[in-house]
PDB file of N, CA and C in Angstrom:
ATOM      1  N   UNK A   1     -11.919   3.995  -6.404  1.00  0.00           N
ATOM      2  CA  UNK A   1     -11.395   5.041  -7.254  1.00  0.00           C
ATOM      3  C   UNK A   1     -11.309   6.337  -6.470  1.00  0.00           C
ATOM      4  N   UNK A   2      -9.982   7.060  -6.937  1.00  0.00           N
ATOM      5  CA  UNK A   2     -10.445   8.705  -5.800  1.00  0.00           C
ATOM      6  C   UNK A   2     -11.700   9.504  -6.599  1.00  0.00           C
ATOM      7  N   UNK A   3     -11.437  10.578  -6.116  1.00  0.00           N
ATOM      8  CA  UNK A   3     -11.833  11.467  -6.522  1.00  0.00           C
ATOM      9  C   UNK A   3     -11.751  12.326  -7.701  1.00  0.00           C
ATOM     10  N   UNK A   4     -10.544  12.367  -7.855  1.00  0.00           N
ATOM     11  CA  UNK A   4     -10.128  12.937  -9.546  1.00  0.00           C
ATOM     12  C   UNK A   4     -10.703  11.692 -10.691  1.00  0.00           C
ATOM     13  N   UNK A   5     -10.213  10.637 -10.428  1.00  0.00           N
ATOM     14  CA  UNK A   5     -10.692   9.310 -11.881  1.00  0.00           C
ATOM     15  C   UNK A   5     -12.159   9.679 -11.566  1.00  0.00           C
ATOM     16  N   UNK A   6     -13.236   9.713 -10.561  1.00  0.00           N
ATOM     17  CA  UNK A   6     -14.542   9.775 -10.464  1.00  0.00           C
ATOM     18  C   UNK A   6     -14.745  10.968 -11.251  1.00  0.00           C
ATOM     19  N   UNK A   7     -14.414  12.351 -11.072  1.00  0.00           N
ATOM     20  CA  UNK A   7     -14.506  13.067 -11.807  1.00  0.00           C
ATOM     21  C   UNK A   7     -14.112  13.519 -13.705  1.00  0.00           C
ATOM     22  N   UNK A   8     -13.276  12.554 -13.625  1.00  0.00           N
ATOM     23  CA  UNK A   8     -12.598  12.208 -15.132  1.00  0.00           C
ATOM     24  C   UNK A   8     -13.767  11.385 -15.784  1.00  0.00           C
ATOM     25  N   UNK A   9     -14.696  10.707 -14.927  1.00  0.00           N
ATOM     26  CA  UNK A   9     -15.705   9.395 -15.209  1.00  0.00           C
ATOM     27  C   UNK A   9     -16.402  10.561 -15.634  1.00  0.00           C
ATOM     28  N   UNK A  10     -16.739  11.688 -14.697  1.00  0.00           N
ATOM     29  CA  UNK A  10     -18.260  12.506 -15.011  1.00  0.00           C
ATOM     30  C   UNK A  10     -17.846  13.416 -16.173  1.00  0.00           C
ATOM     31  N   UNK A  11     -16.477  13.959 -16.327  1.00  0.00           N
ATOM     32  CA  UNK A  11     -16.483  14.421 -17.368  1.00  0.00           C
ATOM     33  C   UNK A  11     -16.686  14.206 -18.774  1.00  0.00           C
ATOM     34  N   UNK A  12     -16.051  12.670 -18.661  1.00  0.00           N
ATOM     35  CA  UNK A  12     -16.110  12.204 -20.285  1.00  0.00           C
ATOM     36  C   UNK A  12     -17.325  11.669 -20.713  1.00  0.00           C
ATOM     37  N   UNK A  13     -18.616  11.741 -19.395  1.00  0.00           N
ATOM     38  CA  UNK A  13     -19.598  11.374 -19.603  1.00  0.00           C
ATOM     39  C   UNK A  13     -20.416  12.243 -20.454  1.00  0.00           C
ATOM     40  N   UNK A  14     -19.881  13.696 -19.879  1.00  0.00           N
ATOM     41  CA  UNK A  14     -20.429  14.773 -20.798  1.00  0.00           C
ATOM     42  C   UNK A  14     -19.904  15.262 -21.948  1.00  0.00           C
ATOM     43  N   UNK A  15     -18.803  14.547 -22.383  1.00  0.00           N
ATOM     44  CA  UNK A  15     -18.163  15.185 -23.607  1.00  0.00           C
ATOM     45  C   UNK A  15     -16.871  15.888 -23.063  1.00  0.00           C
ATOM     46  N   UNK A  16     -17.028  16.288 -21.878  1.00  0.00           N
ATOM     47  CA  UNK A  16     -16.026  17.704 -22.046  1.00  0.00           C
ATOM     48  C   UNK A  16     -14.765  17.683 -22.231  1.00  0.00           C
ATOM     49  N   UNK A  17     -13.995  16.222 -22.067  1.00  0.00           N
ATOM     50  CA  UNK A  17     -12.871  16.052 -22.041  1.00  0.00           C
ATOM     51  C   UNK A  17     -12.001  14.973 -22.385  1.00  0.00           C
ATOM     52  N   UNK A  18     -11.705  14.979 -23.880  1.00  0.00           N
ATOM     53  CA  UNK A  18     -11.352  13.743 -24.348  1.00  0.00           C
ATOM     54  C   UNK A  18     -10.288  13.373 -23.983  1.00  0.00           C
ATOM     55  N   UNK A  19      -9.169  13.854 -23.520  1.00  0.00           N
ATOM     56  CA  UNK A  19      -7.818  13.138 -22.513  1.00  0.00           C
ATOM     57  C   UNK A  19      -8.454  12.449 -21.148  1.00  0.00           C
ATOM     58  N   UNK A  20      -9.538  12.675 -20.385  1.00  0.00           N
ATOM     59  CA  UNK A  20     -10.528  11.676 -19.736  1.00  0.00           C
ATOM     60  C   UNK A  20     -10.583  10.754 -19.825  1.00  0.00           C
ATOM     61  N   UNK A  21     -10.775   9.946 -20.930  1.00  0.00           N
ATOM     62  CA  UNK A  21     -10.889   8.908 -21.493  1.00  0.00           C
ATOM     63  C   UNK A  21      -9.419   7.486 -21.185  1.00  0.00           C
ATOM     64  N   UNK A  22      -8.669   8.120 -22.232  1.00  0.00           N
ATOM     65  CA  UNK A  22      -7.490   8.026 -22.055  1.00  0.00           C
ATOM     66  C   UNK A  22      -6.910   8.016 -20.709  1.00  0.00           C
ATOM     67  N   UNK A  23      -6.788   8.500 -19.891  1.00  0.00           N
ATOM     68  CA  UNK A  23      -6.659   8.727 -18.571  1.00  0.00           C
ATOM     69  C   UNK A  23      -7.050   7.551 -17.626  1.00  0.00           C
ATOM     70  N   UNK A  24      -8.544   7.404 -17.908  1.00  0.00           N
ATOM     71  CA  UNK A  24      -9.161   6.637 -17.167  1.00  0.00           C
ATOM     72  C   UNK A  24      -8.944   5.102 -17.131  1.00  0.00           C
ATOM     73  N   UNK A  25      -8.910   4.804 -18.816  1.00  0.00           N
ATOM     74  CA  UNK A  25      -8.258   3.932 -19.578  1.00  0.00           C
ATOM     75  C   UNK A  25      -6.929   3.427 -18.914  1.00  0.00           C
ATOM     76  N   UNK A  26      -5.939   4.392 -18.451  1.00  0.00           N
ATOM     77  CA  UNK A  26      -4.724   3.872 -18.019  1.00  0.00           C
ATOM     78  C   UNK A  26      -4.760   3.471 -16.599  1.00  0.00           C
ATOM     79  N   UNK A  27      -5.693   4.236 -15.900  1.00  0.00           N
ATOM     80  CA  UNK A  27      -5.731   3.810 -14.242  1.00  0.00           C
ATOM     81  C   UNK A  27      -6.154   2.731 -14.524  1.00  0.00           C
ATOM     82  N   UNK A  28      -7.236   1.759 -14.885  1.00  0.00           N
ATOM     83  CA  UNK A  28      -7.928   0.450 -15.573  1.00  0.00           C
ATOM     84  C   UNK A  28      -6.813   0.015 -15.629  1.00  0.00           C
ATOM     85  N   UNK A  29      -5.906   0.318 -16.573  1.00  0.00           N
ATOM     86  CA  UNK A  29      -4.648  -0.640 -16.893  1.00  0.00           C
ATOM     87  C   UNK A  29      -3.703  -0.619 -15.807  1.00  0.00           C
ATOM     88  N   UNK A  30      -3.640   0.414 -15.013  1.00  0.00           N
ATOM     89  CA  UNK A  30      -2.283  -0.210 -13.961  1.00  0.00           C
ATOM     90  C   UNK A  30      -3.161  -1.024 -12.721  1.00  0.00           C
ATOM     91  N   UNK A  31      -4.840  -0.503 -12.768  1.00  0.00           N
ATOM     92  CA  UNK A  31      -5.539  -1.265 -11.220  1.00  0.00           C
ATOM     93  C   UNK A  31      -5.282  -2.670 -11.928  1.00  0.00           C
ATOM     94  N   UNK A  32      -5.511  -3.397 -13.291  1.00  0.00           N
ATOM     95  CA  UNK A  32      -5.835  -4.512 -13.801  1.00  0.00           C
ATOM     96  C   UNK A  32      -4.382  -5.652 -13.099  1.00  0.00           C
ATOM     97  N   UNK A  33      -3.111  -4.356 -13.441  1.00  0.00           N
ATOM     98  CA  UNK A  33      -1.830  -5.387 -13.478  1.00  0.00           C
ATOM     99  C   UNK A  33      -1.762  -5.361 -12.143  1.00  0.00           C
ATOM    100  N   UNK A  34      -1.996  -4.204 -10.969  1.00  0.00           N
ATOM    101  CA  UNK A  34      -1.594  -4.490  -9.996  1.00  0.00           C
ATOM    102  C   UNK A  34      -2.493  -5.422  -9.142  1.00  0.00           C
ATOM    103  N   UNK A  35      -3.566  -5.865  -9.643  1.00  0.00           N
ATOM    104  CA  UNK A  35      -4.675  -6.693  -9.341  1.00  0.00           C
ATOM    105  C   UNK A  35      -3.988  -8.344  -9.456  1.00  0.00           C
ATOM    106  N   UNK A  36      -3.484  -8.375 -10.995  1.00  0.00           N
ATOM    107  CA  UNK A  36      -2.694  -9.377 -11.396  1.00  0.00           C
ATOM    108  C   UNK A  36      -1.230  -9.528 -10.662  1.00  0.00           C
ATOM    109  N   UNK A  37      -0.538  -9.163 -10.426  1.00  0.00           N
ATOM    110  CA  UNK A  37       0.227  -8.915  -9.583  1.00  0.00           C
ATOM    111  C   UNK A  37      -0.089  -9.335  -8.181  1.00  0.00           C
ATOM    112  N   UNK A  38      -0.590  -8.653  -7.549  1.00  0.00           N
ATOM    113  CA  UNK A  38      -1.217  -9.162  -6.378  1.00  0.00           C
ATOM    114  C   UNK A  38      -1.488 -10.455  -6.053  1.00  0.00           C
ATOM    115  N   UNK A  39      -2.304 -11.520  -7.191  1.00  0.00           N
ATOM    116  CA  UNK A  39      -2.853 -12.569  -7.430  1.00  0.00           C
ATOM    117  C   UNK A  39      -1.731 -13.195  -7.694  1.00  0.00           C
ATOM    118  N   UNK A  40      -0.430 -13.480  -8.441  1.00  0.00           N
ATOM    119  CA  UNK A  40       0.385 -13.880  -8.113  1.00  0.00           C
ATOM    120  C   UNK A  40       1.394 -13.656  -6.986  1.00  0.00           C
ATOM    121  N   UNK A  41       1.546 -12.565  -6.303  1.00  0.00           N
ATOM    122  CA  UNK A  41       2.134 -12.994  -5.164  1.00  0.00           C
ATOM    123  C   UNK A  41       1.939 -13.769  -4.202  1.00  0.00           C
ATOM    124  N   UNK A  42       0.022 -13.775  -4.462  1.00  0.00           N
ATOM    125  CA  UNK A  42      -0.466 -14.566  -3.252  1.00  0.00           C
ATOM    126  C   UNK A  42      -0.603 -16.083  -3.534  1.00  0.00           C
ATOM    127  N   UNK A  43      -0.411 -16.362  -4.814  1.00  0.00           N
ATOM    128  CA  UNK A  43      -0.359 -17.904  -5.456  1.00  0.00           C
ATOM    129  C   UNK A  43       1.207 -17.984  -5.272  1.00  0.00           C
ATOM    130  N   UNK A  44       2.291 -17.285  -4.921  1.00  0.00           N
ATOM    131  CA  UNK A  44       3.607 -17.726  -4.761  1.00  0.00           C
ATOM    132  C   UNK A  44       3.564 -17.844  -2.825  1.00  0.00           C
ATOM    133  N   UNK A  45       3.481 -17.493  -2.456  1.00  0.00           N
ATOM    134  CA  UNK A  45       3.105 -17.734  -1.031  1.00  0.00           C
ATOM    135  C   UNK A  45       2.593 -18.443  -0.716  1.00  0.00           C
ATOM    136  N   UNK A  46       1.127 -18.909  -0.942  1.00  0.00           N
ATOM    137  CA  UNK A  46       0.654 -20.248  -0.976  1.00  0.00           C
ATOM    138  C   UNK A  46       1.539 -21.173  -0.998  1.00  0.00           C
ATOM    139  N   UNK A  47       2.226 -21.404  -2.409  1.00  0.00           N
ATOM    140  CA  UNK A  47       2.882 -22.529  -2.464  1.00  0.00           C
ATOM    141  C   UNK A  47       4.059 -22.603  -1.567  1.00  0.00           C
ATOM    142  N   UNK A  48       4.539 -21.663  -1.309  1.00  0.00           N
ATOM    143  CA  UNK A  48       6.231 -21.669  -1.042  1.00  0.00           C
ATOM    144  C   UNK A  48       5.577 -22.042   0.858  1.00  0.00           C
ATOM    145  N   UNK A  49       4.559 -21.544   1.499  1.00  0.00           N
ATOM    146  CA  UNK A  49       3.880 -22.102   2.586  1.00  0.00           C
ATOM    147  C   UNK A  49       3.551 -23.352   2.539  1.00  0.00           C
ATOM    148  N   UNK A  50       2.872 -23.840   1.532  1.00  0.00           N
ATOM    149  CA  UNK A  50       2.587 -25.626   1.337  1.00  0.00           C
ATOM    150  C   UNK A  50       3.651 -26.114   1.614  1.00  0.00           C
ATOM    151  N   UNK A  51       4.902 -25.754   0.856  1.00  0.00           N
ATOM    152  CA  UNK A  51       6.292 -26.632   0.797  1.00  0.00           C
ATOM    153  C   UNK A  51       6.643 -26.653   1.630  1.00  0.00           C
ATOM    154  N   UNK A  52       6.431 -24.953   2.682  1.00  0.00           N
ATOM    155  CA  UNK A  52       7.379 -25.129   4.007  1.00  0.00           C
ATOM    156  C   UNK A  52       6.602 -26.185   4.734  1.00  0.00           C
ATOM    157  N   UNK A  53       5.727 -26.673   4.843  1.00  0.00           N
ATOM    158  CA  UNK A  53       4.602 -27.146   5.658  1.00  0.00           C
ATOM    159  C   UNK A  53       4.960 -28.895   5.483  1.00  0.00           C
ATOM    160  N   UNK A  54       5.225 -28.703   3.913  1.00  0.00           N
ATOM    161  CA  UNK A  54       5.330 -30.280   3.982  1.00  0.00           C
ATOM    162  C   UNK A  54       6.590 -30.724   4.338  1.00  0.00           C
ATOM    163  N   UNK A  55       7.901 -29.984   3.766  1.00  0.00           N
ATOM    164  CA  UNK A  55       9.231 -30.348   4.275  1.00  0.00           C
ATOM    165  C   UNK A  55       9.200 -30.246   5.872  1.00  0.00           C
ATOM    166  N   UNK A  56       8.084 -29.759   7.200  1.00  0.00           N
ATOM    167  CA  UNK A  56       8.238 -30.007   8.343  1.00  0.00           C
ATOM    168  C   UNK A  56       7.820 -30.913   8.356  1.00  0.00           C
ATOM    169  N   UNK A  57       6.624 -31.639   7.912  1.00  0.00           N
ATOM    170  CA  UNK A  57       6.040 -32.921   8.012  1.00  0.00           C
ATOM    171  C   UNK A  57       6.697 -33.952   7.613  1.00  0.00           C
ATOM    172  N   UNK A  58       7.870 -34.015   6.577  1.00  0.00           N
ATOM    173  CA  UNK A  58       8.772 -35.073   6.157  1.00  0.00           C
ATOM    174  C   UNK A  58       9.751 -35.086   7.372  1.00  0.00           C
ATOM    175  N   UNK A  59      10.517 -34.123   7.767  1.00  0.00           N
ATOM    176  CA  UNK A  59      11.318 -33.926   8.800  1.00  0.00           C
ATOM    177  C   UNK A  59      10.597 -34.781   9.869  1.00  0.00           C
ATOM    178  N   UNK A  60       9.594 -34.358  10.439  1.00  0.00           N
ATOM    179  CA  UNK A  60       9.296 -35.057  11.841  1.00  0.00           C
ATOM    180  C   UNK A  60       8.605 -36.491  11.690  1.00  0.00           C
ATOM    181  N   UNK A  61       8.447 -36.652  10.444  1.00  0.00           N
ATOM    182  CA  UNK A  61       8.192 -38.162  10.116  1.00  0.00           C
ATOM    183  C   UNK A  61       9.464 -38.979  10.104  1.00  0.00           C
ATOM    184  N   UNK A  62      10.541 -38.025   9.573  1.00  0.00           N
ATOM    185  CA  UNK A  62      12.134 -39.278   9.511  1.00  0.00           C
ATOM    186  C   UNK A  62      12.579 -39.239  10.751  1.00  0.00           C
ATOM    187  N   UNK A  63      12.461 -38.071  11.574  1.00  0.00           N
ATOM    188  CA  UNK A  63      12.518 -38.382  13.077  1.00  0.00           C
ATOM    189  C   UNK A  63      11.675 -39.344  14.098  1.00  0.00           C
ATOM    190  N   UNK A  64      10.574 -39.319  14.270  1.00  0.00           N
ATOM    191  CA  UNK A  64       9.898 -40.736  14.272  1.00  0.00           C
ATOM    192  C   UNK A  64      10.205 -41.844  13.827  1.00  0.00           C
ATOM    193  N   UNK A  65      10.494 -41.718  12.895  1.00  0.00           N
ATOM    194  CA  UNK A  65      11.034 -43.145  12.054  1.00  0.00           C
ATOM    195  C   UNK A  65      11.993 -43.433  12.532  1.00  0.00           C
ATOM    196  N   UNK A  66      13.136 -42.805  12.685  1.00  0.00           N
ATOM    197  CA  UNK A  66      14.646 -43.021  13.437  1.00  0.00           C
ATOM    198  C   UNK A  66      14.879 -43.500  14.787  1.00  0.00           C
ATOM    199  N   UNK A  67      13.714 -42.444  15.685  1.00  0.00           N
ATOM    200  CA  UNK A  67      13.189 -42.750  16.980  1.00  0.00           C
ATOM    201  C   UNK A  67      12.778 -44.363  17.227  1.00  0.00           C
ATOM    202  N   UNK A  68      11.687 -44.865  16.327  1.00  0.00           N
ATOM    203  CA  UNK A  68      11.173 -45.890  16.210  1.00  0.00           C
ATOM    204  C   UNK A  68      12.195 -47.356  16.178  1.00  0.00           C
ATOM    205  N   UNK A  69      13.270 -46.649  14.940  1.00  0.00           N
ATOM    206  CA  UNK A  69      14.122 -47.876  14.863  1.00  0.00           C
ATOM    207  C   UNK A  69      14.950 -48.211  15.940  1.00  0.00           C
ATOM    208  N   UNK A  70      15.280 -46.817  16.640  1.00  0.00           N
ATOM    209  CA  UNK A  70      16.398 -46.768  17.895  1.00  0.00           C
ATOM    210  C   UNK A  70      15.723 -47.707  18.815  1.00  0.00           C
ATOM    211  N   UNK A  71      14.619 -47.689  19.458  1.00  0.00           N
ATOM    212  CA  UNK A  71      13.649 -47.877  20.345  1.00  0.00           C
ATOM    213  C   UNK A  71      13.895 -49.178  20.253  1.00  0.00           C
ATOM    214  N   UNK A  72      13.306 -49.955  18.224  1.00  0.00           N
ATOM    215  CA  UNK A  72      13.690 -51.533  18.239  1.00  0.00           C
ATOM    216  C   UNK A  72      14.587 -52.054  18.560  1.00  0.00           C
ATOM    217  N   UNK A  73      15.753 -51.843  18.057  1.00  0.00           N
ATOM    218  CA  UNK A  73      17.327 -51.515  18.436  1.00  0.00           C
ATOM    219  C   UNK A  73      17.302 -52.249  19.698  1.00  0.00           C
ATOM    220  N   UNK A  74      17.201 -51.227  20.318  1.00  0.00           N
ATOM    221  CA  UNK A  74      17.251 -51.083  22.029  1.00  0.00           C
ATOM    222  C   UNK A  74      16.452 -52.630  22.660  1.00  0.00           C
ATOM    223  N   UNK A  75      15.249 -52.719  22.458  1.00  0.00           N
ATOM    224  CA  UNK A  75      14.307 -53.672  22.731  1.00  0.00           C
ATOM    225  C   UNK A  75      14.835 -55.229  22.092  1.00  0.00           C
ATOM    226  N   UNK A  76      15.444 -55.111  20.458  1.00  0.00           N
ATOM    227  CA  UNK A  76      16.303 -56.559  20.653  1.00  0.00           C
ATOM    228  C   UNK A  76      16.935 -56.808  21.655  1.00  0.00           C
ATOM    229  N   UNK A  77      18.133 -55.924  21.928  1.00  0.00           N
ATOM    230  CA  UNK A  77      19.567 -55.636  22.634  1.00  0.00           C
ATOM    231  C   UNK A  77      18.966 -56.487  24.250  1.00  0.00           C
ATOM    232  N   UNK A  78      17.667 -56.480  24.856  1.00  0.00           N
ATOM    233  CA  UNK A  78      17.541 -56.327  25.993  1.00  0.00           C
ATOM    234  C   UNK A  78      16.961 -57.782  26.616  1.00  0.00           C
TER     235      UNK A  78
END
C-alpha cells in the first residue's frame, strides 16, 4: 500500500474521516480485480504454453514416424 491509503488506514482509525473508508474500500476493490486479473492471465499462458508444447511434441513425433516408415521403405527396396 503507499503512503496516502496507509494514512487513510490511520485516519479512519481515529474517526476523522469518513470518505477514508470509502476510499480505502475502493483501492481493496481495484487491488482484488487486478489480483484476479493477473491470475487469469497467468492461467491463460499456462495453457496456451502447454498447447504450444504439445503441438511441438505431436509435430516431431509425425516426423519420426514418417522418418521411420521412409527408412522401412528403403530397407524392403534393398
Amino acid at each position: 500500500m503507499g503512503i496516502c491509503v496507509c494514512f487513510l488506514h490511520f485516519r479512519e482509525a481515529l474517526g476523522e474521516d469518513p470518505d477514508a473508508k470509502k476510499f480505502v474500500e475502493e483501492e481493496q476493490s481495484r487491488s482484488h480485480k487486478q489480483i484476479e486479473d493477473s491470475r487469469q492471465r497467468l492461467a491463460k499462458l499456462l495453457l496456451d504454453g502447454t498447447q504450444l508444447v504439445t503441438n511441438i511434441q505431436v509435430a516431431a513425433d509425425s516426423r519420426e514416424a514418417h522418418r521411420r516408415s521412409e527408412e522401412e521403405e528403403l530397407t524392403r527396396q534393398r
